[in-house]
Protein backbone atom coordinates (compact mmCIF):
# COMPACT_ATOMS: atom_id res chain seq x y z
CA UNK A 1 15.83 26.90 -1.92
CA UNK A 2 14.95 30.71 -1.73
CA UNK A 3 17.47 32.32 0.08
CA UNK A 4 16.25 34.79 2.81
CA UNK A 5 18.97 36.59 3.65
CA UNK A 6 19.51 37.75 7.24
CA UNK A 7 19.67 41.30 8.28
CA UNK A 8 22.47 41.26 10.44
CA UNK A 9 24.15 39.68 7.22
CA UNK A 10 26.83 43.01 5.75
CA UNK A 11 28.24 41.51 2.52
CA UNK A 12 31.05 43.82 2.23
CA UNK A 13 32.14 43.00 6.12
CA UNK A 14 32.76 38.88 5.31
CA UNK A 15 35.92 37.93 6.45
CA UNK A 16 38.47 36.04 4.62
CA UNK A 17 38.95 32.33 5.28
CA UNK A 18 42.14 32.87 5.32
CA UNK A 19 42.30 34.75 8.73
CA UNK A 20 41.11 31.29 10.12
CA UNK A 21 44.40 30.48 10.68
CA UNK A 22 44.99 32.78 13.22
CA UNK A 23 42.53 31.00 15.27
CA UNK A 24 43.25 29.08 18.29
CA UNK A 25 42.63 25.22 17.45
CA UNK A 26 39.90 24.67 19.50
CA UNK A 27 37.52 27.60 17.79
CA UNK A 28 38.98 26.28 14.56
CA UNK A 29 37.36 22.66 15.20
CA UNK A 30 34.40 24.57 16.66
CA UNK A 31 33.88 26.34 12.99
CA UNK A 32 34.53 23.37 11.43
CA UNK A 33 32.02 21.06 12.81
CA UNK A 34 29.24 23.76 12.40
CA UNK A 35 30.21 24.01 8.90
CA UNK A 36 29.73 20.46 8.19
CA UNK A 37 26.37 20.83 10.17
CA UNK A 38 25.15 23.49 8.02
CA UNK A 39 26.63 21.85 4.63
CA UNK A 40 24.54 18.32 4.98
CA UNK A 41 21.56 20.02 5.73
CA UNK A 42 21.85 21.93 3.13
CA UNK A 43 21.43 25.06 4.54
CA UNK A 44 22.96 28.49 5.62
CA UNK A 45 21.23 29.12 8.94
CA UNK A 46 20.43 26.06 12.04
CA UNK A 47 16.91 27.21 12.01
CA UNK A 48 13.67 24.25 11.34
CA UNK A 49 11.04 25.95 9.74
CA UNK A 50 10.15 29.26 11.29
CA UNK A 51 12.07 28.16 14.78
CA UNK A 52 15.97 29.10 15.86
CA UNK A 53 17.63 26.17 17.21
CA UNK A 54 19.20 26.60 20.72
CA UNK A 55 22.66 25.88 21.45
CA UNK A 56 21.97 22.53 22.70
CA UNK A 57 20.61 21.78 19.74
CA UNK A 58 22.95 23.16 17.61
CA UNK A 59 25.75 21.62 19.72
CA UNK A 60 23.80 17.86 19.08
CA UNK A 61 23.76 19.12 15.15
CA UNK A 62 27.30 19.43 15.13
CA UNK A 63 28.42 16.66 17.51
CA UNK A 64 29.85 19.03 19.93
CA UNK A 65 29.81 19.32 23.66
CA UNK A 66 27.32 22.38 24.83
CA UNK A 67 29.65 24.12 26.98
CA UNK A 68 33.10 24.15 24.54
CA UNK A 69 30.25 25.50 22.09
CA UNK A 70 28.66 28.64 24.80
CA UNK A 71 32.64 29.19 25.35
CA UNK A 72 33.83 29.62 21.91
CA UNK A 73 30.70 30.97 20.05
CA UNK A 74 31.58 34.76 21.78
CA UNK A 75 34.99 34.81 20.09
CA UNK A 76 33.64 33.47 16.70
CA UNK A 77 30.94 35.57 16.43
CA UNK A 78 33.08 38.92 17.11
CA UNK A 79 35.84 37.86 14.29
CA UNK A 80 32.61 37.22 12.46
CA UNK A 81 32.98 33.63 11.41
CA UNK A 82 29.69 32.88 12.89
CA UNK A 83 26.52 35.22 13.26
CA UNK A 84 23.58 35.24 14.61
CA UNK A 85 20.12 36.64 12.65
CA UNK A 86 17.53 38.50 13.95
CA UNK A 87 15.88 35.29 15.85
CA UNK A 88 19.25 34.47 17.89
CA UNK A 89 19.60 31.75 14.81
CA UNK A 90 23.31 30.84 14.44
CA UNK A 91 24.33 31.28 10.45
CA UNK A 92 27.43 31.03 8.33
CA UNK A 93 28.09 34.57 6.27
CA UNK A 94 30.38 32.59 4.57
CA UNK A 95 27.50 30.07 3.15
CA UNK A 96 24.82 33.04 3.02
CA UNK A 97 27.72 34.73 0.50
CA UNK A 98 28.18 31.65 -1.54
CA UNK A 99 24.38 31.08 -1.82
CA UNK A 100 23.75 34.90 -3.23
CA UNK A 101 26.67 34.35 -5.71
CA UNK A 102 24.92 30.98 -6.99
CA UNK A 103 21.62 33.02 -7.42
CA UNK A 104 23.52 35.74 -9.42
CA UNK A 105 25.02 33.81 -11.70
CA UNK A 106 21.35 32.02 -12.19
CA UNK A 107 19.80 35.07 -12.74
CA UNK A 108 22.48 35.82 -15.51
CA UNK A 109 22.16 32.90 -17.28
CA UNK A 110 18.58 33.73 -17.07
CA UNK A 111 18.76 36.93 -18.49
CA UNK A 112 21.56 35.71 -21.18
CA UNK A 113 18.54 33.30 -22.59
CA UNK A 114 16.02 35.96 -22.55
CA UNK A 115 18.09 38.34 -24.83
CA UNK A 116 18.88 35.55 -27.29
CA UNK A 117 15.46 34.28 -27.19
CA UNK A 118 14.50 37.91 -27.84
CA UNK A 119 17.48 38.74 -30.35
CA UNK A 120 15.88 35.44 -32.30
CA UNK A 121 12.57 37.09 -32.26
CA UNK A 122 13.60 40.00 -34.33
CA UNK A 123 16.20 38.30 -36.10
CA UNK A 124 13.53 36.45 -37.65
CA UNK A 125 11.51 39.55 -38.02
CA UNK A 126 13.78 41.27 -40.10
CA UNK A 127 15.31 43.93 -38.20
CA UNK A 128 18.63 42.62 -37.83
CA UNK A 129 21.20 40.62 -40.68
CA UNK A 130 21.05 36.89 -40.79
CA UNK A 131 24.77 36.79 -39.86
CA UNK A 132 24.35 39.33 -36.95
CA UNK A 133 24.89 38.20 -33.29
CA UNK A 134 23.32 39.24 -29.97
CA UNK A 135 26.14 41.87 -29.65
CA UNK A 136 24.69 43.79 -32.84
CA UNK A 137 21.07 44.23 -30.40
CA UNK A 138 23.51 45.40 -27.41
CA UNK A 139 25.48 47.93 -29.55
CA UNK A 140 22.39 49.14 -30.61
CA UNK A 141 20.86 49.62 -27.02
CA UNK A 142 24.15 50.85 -25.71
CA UNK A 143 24.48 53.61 -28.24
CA UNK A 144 20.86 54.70 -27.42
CA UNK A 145 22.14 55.32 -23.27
CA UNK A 146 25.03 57.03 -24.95
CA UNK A 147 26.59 59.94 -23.22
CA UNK A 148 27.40 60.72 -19.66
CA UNK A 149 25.18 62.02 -17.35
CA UNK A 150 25.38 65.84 -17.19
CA UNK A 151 26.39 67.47 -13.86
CA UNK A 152 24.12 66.88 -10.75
CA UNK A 153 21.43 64.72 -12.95
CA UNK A 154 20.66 61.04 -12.49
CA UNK A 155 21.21 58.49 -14.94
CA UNK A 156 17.21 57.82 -14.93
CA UNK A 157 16.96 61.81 -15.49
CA UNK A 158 19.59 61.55 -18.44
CA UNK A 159 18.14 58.55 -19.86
CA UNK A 160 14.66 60.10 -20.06
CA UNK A 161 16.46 63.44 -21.63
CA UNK A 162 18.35 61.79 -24.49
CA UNK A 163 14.92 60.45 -25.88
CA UNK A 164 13.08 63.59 -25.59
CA UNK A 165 15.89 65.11 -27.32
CA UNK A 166 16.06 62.08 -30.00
CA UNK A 167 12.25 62.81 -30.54
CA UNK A 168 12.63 66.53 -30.88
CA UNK A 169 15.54 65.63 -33.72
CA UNK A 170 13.23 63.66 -35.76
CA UNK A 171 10.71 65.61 -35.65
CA UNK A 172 12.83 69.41 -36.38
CA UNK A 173 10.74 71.74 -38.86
CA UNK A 174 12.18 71.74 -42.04
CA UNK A 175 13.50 75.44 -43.68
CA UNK A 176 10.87 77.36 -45.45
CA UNK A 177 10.93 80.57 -47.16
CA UNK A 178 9.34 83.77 -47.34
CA UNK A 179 8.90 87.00 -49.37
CA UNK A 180 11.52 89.23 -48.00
CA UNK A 181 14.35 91.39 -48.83
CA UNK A 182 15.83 94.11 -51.15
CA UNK A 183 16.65 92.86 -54.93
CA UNK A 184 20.30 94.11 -56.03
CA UNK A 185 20.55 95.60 -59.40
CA UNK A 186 22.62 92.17 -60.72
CA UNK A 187 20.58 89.71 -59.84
CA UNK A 188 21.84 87.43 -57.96
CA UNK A 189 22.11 83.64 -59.66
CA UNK A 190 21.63 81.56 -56.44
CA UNK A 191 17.66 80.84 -55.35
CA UNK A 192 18.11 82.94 -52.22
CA UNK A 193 18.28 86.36 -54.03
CA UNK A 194 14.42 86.43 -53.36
CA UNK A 195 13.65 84.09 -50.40
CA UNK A 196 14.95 84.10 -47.16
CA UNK A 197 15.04 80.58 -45.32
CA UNK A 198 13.84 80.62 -41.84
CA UNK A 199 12.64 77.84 -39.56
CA UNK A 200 8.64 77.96 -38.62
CA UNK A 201 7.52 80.51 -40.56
CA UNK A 202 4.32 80.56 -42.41
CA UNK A 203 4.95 80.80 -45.78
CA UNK A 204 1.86 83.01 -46.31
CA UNK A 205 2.33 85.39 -43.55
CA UNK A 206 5.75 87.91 -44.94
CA UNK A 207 7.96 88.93 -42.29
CA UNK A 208 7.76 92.43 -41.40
CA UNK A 209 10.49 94.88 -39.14
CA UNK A 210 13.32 93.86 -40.73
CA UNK A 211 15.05 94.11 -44.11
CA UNK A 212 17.12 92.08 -45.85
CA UNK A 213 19.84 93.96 -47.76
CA UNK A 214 21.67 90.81 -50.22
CA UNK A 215 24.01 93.62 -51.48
CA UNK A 216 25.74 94.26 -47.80
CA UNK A 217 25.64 90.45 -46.92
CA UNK A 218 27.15 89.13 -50.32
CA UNK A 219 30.43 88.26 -48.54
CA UNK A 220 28.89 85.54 -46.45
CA UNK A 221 27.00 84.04 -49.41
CA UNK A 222 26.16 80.36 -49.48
CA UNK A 223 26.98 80.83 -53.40
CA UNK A 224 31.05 81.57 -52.61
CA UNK A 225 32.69 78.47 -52.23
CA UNK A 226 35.72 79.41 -50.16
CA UNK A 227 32.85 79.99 -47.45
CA UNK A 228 32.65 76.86 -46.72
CA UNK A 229 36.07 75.85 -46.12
CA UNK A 230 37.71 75.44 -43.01
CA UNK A 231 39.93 78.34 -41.95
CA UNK A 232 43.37 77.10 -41.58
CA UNK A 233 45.29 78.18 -37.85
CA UNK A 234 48.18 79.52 -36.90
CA UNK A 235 48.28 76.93 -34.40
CA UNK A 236 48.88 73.63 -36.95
CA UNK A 237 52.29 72.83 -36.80
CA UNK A 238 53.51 71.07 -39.83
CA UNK A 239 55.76 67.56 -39.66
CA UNK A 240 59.18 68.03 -40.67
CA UNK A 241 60.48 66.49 -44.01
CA UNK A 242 63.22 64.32 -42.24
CA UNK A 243 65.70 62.89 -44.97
CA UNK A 244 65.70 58.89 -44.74
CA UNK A 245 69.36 58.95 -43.97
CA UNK A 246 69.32 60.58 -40.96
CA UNK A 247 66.25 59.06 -39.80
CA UNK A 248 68.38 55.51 -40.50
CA UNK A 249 71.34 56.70 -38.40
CA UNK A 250 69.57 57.21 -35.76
CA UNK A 251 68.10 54.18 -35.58
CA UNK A 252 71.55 52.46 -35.91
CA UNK A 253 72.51 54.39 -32.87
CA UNK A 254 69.21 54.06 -30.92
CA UNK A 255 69.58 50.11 -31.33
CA UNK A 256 73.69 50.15 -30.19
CA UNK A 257 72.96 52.54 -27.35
CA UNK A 258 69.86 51.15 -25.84
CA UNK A 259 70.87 46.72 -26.46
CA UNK A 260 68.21 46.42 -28.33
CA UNK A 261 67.53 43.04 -30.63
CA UNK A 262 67.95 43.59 -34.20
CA UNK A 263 64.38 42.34 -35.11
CA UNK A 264 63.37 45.70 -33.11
CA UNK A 265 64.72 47.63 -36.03
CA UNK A 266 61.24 48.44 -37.99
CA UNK A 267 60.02 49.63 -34.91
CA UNK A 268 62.71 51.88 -33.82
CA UNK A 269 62.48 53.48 -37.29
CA UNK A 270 58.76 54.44 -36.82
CA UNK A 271 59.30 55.79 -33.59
CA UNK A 272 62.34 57.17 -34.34
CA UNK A 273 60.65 58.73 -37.33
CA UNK A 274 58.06 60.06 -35.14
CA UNK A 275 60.35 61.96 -32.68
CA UNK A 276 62.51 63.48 -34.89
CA UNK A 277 59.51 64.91 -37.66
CA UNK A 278 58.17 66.24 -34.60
CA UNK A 279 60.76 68.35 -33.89
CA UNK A 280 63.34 66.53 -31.34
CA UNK A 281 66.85 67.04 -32.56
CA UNK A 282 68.61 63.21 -32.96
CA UNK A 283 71.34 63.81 -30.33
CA UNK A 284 68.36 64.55 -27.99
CA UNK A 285 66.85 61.06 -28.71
CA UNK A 286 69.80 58.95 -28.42
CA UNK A 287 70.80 60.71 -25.12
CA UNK A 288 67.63 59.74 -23.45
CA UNK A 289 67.67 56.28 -24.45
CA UNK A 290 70.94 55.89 -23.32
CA UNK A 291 70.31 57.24 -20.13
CA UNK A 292 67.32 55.19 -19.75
CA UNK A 293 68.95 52.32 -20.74
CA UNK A 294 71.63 53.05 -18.13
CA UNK A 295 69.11 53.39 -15.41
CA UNK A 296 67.91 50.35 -16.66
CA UNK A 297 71.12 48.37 -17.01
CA UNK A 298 72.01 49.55 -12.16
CA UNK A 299 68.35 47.27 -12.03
CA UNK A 300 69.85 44.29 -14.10
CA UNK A 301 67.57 44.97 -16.84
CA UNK A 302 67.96 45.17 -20.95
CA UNK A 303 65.49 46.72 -23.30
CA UNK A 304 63.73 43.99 -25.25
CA UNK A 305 61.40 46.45 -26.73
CA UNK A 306 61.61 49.42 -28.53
CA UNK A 307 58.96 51.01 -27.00
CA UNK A 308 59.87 51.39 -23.43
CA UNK A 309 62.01 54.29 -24.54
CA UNK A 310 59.38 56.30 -25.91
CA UNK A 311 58.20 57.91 -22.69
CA UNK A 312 61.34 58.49 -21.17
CA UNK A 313 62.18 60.21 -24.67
CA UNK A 314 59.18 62.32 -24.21
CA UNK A 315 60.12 63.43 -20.28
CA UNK A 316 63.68 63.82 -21.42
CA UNK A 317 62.51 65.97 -24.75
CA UNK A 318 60.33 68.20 -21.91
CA UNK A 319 63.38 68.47 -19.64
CA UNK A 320 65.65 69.66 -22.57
CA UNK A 321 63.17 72.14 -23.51
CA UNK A 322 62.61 73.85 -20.12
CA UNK A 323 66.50 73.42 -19.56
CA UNK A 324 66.70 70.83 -16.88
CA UNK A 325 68.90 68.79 -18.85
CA UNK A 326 70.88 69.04 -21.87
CA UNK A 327 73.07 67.02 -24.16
CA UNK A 328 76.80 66.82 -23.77
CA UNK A 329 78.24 68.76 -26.97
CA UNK A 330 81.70 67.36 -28.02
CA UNK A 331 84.33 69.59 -28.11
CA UNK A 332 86.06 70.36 -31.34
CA UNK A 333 89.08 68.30 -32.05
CA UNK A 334 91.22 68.87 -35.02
CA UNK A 335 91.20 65.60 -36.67
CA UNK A 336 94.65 63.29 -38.36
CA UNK A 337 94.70 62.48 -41.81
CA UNK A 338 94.09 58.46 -40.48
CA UNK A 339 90.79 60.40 -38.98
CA UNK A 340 89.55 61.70 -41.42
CA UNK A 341 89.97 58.80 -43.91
CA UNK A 342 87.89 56.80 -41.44
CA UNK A 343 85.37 59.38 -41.14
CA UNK A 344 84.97 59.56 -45.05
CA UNK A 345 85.20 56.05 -45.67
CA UNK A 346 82.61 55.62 -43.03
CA UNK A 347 80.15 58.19 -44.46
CA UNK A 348 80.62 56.28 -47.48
CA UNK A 349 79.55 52.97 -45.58
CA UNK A 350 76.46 54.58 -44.52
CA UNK A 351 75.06 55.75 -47.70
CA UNK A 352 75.54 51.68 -48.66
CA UNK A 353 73.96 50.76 -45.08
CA UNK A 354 70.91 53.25 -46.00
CA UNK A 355 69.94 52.41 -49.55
CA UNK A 356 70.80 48.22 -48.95
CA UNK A 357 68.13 49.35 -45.84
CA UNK A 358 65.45 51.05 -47.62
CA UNK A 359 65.55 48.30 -50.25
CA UNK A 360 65.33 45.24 -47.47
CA UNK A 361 63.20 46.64 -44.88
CA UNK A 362 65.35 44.33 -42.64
CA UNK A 363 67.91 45.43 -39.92
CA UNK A 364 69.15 41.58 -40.36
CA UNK A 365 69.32 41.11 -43.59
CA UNK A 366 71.58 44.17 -44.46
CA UNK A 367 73.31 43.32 -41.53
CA UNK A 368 73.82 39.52 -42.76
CA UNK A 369 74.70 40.67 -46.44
CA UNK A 370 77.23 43.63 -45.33
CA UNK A 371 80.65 41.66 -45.67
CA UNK A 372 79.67 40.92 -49.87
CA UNK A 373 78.35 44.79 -49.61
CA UNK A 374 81.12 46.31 -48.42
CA UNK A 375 83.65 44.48 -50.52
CA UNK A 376 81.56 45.43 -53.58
CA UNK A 377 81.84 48.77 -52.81
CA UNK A 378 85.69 49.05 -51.82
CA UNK A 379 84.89 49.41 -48.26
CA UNK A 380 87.21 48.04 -45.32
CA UNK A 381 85.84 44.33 -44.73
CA UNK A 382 85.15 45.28 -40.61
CA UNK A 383 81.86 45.61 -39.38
CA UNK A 384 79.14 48.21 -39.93
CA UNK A 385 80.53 50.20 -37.09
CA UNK A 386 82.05 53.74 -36.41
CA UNK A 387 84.53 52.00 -33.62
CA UNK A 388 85.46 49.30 -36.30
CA UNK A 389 86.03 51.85 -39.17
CA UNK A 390 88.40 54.07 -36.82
CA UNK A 391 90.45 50.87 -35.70
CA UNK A 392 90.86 49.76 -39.48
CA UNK A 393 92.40 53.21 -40.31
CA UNK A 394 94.34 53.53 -37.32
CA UNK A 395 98.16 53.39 -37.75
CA UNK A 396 99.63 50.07 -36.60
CA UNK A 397 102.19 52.02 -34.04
CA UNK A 398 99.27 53.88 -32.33
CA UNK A 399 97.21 50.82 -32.39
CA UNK A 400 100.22 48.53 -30.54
């Protein structure tokens, strides 16, 4: 059935069937019943041929009476449910909308077969690989639209432009050379000490009301090799050189502070290894994710992911710099002899944690294998843990 869509139909202006509901019952039953008119017929618009039905007989199509159908039809065609065409022809945009979708997808299954029948084509031609898909002939096509439009030009303008200018690349003169030029007194070992290349010039014809002095341009001569590199700027900022162990503390802290799961460990180290080689001091790291995680924790929440730190990391980094925020500095403290035997025996601990770490590549594993560790390496048999260190040190008075 070819579709002829009315022109009172506005495709963008069909309303939801779910506003139906808001419908009194009787112009609900009313839509209904013209619905199933229009479905067995299998049609869109009560129309026989090139003749509009009338309400009487539209009312007879949809076993209705005539006058609950004159006293509804006003409401329903205002919401829209029901329209009339040019003719006075009562139609359903809902079944006109369905009916255009049904002949889109048609037409795209249509033009899907045409490209593989024509992909096939030159398949067998040659011009594409015997394991090559359709895709391979729509990369191709794609790349030759490449490139947006430029500003205030169609896409039909820009198309057209990017062959001309494809054409004009194939077919760009090639470098010739003429008579030309002053010889130095050392002769120059390079070919251009007695030819000058230039682009469309007869080769027959010498140039004349210029000279060519090779002495006063030797600096920028093809022939010196440092010409052609790449001049370095100021601007490059080298990566720090971040030792391993601090880039391992961190990440012991990053994963205590912000709850994360220990299989998030390799992931913490590469973007902890990321911040800090790009400049952002450790403390500064750990303080934003455990303010994020804080903020996180008044919702309910809990990190499961190492990477929902990294832009808060990056907002808190730009705060720190332009000093909206800044890291709480602890104040000095003279330590206790208790103190500082916890402190060195847990320095001690984490030069173990680090290398068992770099050798694993597993927060778990070193984790799992730390109690046989640590007693191998007369450490305190607590956990990995500054809190735990400074409790096994502690004096029993001060600790009761």
């Amino acid at each position: 059935m070819m579709l002829q869509i009315p022109t009172t139909f506005d495709r963008d202006d069909v309303p939801s069937m779910a506003f139906l509901k808001v419908l009194p019952a009787e112009l609900r039953g009313v839509f209904h019943s013209l619905m199933d008119a229009l479905k067995s017929a299998r049609d869109v618009v009560f129309r026989v041929g090139g003749r509009a039905l009338d309400d009487v007989q539209v009312a007879q199509m949809a076993c209705e009476n005539v006058e609950v159908l004159r006293r509804v039809l006003p409401e329903l065609e205002f919401t829209r449910f029901i329209l009339r065409d040019e003719d006075g022809a009562l139609y359903s945009p809902h079944l006109v909308e369905r009916q255009i979708r049904r002949e889109e997808r048609a037409q795209a299954r249509a033009e899907q077969q045409r490209r593989l029948e024509e992909f096939q084509a030159r398949q067998e031609a040659g011009e594409f690989a015997p394991e090559a898909g359709v895709k391979a002939m729509t990369s191709r096509a794609n790349a030759s639209k490449g490139g947006r439009p430029r500003k205030g030009e169609k896409a039909e303008d820009a198309y057209v432009r990017r062959q001309r200018e494809a054409v004009e690349q194939r077919e760009m003169r090639l470098l010739s050379s003429i008579e030309g030029g002053v010889v130095s007194e050392t002769e120059n070992q390079n070919q251009f000490s007695k030819a000058v290349l230039v682009s469309g010039v007869s080769v027959s014809k010498p140039v004349s009301g210029f000279s060519v002095d090779l002495e006063l341009e030797k600096d920028i001569s093809p022939s010196d090799s440092n010409s052609t590199k790449p001049a370095e700027t100021e601007t490059d900022k080298p990566a720090l050189e971040i030792p391993e162990t601090l880039i391992s503390q961190t990440v012991a802290r990053v994963i205590k502070i912000g709850r994360l799961p220990d299989r998030q460990a390799g992931f913490a180290k590469s973007i902890c290894g990321r911040f800090l080689r790009e400049g952002v001091p450790a403390d500064v790291l750990v303080e934003a994710v455990k303010q994020h995680a804080e903020k996180m924790a008044l919702n309910g929440d809990t990190a499961n992911r190492m990477g929902v730190f990294c832009k808060p990391i990056e907002r808190f980094w730009a705060d720190h710099q332009a000093g909206v925020s800044t890291v709480p500095e602890p104040e000095p403290v003279s330590l206790e002899d208790w103190e500082e035997r916890a402190q060195a025996a847990f320095t001690r601990a984490q030069e173990v944690w680090n290398a068992a770490f770099r050798a694993k590549r597993d927060f778990s594993a070193v984790q799992r294998a730390w109690p046989d560790l640590a007693q191998a390496h007369d450490l305190p048999s607590c956990p990995y843990d500054r809190a735990a260190y400074m409790d096994w040190h502690r004096p029993q008075e001060q600790a009761a």
